[in-house]
ModelCIF file with pLDDT and N, C-alpha, C, O atoms, coordinates in Angstrom:
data_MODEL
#
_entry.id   MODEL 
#
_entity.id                         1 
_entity.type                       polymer 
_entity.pdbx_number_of_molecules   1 
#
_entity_poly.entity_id                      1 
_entity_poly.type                           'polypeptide(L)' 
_entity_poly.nstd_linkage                   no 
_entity_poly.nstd_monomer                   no 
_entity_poly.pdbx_seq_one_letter_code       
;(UNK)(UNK)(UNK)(UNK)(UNK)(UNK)(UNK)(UNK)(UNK)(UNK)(UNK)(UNK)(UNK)(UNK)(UNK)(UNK)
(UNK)(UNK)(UNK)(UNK)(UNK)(UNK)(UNK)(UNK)(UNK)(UNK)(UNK)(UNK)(UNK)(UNK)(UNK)
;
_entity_poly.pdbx_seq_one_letter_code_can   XXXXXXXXXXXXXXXXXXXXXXXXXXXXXXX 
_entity_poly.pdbx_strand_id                 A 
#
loop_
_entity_poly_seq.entity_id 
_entity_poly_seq.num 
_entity_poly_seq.mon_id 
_entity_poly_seq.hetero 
1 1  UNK n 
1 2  UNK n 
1 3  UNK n 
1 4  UNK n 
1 5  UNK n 
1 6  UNK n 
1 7  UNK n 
1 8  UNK n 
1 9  UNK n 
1 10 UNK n 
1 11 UNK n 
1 12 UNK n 
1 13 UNK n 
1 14 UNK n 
1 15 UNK n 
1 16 UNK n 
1 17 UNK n 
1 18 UNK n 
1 19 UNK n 
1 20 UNK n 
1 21 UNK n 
1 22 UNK n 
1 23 UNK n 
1 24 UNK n 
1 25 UNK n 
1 26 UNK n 
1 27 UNK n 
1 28 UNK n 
1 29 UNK n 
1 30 UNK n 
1 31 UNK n 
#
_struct_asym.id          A 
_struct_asym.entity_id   1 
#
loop_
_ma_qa_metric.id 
_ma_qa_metric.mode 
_ma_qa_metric.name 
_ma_qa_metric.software_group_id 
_ma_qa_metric.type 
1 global pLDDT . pLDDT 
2 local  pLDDT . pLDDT 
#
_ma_qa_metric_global.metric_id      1 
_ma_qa_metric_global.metric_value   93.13 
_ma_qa_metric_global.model_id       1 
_ma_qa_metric_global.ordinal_id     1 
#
loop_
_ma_qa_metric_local.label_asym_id 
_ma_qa_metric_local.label_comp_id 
_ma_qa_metric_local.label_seq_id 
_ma_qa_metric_local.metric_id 
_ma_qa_metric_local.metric_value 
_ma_qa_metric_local.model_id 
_ma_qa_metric_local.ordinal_id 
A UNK 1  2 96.00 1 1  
A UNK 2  2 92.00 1 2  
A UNK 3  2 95.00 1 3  
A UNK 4  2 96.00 1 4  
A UNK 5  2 97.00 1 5  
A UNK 6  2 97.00 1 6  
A UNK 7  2 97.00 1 7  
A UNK 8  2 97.00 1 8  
A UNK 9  2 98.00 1 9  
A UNK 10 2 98.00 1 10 
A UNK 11 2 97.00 1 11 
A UNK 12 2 95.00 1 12 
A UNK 13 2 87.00 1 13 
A UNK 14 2 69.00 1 14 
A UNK 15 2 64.00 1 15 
A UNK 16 2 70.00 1 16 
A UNK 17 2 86.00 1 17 
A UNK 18 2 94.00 1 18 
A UNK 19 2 95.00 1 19 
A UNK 20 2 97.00 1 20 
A UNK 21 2 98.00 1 21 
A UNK 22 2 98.00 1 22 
A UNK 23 2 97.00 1 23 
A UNK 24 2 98.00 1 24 
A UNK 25 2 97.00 1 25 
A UNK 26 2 97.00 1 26 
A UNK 27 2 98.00 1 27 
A UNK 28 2 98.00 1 28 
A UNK 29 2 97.00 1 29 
A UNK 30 2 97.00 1 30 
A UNK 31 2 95.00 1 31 
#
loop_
_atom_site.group_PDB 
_atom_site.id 
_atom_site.type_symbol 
_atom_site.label_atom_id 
_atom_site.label_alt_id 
_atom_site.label_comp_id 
_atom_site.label_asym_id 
_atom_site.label_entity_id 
_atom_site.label_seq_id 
_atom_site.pdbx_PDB_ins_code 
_atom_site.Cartn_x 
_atom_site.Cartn_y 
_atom_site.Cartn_z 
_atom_site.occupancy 
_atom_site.B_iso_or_equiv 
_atom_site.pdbx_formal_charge 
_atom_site.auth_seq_id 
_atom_site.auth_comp_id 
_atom_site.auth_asym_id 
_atom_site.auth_atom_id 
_atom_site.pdbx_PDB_model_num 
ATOM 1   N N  . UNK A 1 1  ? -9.697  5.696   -7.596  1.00 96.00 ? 1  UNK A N  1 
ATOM 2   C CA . UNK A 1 1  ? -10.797 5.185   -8.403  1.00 96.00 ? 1  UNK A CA 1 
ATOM 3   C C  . UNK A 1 1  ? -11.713 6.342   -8.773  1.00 96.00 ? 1  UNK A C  1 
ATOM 4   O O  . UNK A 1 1  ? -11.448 7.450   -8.307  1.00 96.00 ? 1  UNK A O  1 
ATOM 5   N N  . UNK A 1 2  ? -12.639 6.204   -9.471  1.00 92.00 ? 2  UNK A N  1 
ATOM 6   C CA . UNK A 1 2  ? -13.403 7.398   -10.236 1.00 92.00 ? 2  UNK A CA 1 
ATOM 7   C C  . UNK A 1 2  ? -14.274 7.903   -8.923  1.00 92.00 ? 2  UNK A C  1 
ATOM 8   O O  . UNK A 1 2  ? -14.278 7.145   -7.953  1.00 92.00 ? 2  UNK A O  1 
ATOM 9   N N  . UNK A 1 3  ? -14.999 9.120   -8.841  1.00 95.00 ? 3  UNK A N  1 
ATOM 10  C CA . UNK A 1 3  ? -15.370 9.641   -7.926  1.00 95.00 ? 3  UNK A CA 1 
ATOM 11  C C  . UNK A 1 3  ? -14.750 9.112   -6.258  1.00 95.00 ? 3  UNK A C  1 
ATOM 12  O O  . UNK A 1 3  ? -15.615 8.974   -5.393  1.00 95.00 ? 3  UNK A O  1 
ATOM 13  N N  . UNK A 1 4  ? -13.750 8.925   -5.994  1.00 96.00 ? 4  UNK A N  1 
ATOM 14  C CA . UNK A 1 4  ? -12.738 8.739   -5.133  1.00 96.00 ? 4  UNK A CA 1 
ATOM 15  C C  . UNK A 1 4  ? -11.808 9.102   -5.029  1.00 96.00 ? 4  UNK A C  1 
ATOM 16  O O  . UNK A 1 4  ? -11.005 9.240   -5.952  1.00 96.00 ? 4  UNK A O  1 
ATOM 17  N N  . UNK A 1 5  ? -11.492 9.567   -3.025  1.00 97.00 ? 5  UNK A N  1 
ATOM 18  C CA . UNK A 1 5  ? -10.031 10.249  -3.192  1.00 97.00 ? 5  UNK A CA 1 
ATOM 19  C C  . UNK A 1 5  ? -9.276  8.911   -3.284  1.00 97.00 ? 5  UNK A C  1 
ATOM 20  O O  . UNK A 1 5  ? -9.545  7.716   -3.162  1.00 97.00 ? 5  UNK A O  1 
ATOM 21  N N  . UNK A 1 6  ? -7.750  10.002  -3.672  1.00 97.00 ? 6  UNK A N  1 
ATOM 22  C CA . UNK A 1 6  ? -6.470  8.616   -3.639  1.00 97.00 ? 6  UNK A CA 1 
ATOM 23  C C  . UNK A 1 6  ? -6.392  8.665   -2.311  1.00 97.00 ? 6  UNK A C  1 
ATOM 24  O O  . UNK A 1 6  ? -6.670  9.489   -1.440  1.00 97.00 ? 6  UNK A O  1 
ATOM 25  N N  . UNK A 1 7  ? -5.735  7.077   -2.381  1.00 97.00 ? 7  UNK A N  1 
ATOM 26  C CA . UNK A 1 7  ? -5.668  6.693   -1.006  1.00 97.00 ? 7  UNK A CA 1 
ATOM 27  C C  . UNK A 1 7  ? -4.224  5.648   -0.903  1.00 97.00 ? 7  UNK A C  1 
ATOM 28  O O  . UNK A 1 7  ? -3.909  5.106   -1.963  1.00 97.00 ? 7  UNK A O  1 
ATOM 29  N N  . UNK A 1 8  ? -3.405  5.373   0.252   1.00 97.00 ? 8  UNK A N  1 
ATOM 30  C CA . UNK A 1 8  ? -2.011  4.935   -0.046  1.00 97.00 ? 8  UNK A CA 1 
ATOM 31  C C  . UNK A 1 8  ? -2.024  3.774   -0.037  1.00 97.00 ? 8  UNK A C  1 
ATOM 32  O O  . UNK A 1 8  ? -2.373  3.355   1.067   1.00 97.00 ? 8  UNK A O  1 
ATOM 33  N N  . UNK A 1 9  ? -1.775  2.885   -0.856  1.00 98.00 ? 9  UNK A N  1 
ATOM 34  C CA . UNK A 1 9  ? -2.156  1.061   -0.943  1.00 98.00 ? 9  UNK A CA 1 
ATOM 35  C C  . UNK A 1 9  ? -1.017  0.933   0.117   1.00 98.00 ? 9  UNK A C  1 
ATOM 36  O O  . UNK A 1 9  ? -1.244  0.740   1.311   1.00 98.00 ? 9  UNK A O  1 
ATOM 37  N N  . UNK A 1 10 ? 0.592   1.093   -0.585  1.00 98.00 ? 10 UNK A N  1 
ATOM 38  C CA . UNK A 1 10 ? 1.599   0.755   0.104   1.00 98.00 ? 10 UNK A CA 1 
ATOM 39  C C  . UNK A 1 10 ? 2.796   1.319   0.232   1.00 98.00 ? 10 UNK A C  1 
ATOM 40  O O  . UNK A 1 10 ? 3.108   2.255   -0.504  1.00 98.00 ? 10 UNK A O  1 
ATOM 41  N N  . UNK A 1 11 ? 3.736   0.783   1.286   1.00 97.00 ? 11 UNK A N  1 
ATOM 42  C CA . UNK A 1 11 ? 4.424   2.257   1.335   1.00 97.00 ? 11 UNK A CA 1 
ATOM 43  C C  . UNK A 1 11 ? 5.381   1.633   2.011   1.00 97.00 ? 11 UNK A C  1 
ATOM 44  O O  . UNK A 1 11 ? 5.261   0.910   3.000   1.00 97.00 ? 11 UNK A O  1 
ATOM 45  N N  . UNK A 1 12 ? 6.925   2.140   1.075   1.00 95.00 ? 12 UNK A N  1 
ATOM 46  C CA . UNK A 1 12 ? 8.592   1.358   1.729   1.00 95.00 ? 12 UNK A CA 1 
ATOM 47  C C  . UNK A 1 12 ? 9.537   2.149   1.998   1.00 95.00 ? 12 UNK A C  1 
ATOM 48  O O  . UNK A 1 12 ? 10.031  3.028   1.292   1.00 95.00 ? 12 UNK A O  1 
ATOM 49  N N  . UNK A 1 13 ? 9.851   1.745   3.306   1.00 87.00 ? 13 UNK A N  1 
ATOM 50  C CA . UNK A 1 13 ? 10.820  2.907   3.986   1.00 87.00 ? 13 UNK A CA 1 
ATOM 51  C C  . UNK A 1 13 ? 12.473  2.149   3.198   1.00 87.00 ? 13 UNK A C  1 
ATOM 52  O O  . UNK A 1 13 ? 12.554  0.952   2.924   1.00 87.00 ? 13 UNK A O  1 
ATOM 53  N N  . UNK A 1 14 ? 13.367  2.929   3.014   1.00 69.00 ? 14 UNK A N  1 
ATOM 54  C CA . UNK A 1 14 ? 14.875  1.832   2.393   1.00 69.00 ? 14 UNK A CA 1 
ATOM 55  C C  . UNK A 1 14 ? 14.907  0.699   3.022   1.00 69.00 ? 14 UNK A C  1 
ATOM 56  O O  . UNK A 1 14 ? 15.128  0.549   4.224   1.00 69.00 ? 14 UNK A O  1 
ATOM 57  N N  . UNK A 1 15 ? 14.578  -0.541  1.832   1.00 64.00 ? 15 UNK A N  1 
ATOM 58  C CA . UNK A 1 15 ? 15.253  -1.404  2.651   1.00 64.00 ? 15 UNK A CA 1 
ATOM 59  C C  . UNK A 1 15 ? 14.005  -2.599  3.263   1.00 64.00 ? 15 UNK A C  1 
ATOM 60  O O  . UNK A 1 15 ? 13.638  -3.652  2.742   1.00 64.00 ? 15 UNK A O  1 
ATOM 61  N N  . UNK A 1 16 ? 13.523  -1.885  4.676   1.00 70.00 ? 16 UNK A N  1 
ATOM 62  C CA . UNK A 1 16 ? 13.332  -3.163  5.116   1.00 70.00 ? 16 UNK A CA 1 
ATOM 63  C C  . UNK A 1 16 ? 11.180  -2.782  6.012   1.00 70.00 ? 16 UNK A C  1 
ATOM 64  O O  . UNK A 1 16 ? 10.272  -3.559  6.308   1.00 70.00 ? 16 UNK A O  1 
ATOM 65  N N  . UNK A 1 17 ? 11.281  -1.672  6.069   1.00 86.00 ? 17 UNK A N  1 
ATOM 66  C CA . UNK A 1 17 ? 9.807   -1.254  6.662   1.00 86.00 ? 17 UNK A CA 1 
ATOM 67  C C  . UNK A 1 17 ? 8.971   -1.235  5.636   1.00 86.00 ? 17 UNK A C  1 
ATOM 68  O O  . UNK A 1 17 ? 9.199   -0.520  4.659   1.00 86.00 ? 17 UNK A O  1 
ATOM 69  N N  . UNK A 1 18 ? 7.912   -2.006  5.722   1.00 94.00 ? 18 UNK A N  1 
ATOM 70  C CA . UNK A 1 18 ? 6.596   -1.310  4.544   1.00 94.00 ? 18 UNK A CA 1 
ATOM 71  C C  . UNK A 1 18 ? 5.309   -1.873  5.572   1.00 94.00 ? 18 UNK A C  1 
ATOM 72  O O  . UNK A 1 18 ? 5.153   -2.579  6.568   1.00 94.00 ? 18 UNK A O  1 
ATOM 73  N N  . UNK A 1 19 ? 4.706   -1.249  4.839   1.00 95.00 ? 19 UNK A N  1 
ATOM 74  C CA . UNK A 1 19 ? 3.214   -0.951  5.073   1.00 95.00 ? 19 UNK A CA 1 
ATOM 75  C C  . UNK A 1 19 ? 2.357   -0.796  4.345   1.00 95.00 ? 19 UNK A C  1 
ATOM 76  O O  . UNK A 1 19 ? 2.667   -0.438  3.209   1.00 95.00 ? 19 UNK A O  1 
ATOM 77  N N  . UNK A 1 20 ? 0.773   -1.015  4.705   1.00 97.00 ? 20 UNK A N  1 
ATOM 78  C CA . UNK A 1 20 ? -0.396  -1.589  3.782   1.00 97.00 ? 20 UNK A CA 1 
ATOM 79  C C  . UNK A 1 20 ? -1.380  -1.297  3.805   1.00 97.00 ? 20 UNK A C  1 
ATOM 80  O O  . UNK A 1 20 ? -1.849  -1.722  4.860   1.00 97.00 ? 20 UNK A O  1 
ATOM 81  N N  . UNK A 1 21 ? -2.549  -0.458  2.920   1.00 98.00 ? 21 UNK A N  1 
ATOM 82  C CA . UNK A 1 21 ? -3.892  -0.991  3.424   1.00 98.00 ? 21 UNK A CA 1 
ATOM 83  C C  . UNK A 1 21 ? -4.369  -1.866  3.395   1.00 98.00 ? 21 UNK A C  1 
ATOM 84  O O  . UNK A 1 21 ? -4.133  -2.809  2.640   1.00 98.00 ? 21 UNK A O  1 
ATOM 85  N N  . UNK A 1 22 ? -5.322  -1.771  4.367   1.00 98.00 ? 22 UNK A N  1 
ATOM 86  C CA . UNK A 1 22 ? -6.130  -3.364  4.981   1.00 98.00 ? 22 UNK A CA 1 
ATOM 87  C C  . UNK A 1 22 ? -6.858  -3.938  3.917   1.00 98.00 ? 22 UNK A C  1 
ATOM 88  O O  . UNK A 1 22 ? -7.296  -5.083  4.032   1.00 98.00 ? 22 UNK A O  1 
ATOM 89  N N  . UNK A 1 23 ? -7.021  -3.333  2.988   1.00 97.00 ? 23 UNK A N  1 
ATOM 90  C CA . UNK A 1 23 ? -7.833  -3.937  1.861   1.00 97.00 ? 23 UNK A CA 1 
ATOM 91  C C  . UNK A 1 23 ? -6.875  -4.560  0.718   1.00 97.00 ? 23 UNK A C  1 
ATOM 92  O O  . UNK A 1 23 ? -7.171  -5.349  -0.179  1.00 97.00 ? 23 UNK A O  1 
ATOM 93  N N  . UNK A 1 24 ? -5.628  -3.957  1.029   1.00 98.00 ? 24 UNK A N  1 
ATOM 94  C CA . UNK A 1 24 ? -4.418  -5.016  -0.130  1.00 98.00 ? 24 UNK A CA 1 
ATOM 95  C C  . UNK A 1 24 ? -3.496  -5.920  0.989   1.00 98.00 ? 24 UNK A C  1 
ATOM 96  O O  . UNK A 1 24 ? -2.546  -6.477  0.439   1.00 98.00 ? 24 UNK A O  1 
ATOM 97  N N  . UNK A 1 25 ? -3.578  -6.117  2.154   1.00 97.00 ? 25 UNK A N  1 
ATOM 98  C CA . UNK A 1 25 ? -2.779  -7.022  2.734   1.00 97.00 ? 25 UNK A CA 1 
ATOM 99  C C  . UNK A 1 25 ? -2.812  -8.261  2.205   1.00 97.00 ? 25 UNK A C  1 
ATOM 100 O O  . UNK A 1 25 ? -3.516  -8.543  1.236   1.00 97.00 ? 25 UNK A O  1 
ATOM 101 N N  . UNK A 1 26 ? -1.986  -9.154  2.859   1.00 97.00 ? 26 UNK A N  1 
ATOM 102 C CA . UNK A 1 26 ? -1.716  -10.501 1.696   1.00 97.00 ? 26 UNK A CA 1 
ATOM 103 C C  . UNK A 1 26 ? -2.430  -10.416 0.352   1.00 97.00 ? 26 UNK A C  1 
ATOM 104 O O  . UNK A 1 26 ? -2.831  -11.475 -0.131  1.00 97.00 ? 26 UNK A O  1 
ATOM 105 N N  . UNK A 1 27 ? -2.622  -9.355  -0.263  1.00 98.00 ? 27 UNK A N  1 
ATOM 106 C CA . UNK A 1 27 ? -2.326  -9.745  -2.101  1.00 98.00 ? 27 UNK A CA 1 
ATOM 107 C C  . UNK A 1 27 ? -1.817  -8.987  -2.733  1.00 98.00 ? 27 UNK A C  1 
ATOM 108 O O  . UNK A 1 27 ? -2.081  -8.950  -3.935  1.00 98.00 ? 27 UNK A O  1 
ATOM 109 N N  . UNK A 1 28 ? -0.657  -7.864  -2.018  1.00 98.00 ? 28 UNK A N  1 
ATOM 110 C CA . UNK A 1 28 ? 0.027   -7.067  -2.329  1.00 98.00 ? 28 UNK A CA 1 
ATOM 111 C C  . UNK A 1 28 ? 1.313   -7.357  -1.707  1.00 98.00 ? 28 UNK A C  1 
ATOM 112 O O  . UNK A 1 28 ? 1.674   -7.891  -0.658  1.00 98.00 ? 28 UNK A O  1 
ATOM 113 N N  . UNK A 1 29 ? 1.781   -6.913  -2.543  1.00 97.00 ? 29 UNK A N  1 
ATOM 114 C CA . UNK A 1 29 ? 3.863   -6.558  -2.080  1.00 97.00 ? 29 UNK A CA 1 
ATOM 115 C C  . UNK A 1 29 ? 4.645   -5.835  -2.735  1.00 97.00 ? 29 UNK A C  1 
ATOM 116 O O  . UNK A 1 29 ? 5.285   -6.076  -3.758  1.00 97.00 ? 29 UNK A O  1 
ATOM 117 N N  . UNK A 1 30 ? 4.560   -4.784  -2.003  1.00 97.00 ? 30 UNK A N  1 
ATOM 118 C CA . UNK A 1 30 ? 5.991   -3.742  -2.399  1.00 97.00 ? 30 UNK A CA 1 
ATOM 119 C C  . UNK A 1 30 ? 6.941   -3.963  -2.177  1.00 97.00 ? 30 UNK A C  1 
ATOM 120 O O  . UNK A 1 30 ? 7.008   -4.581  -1.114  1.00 97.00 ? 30 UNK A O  1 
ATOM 121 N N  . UNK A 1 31 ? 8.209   -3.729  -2.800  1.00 95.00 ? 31 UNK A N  1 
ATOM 122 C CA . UNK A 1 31 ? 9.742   -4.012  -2.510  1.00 95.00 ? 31 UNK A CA 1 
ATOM 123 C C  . UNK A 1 31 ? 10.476  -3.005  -3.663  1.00 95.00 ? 31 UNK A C  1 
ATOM 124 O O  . UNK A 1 31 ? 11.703  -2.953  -3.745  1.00 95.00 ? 31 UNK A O  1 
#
């Protein structure tokens, strides 16, 4: 976002691991 660092919403290992920030959990989904 503007005067903000990036930061990692979400993130998928092959397949079947992902992960989230706490601020996009349940209204995000990577696949």
């Amino acid at each position: 976002a503007p005067g903000k660092q990036r930061e990692l919403v979400a993130a998928i290992i092959s397949g079947v691991s992902a992960n989230y920030a706490d601020s996009v959990k349940g209204r995000f989904t990577i696949s």
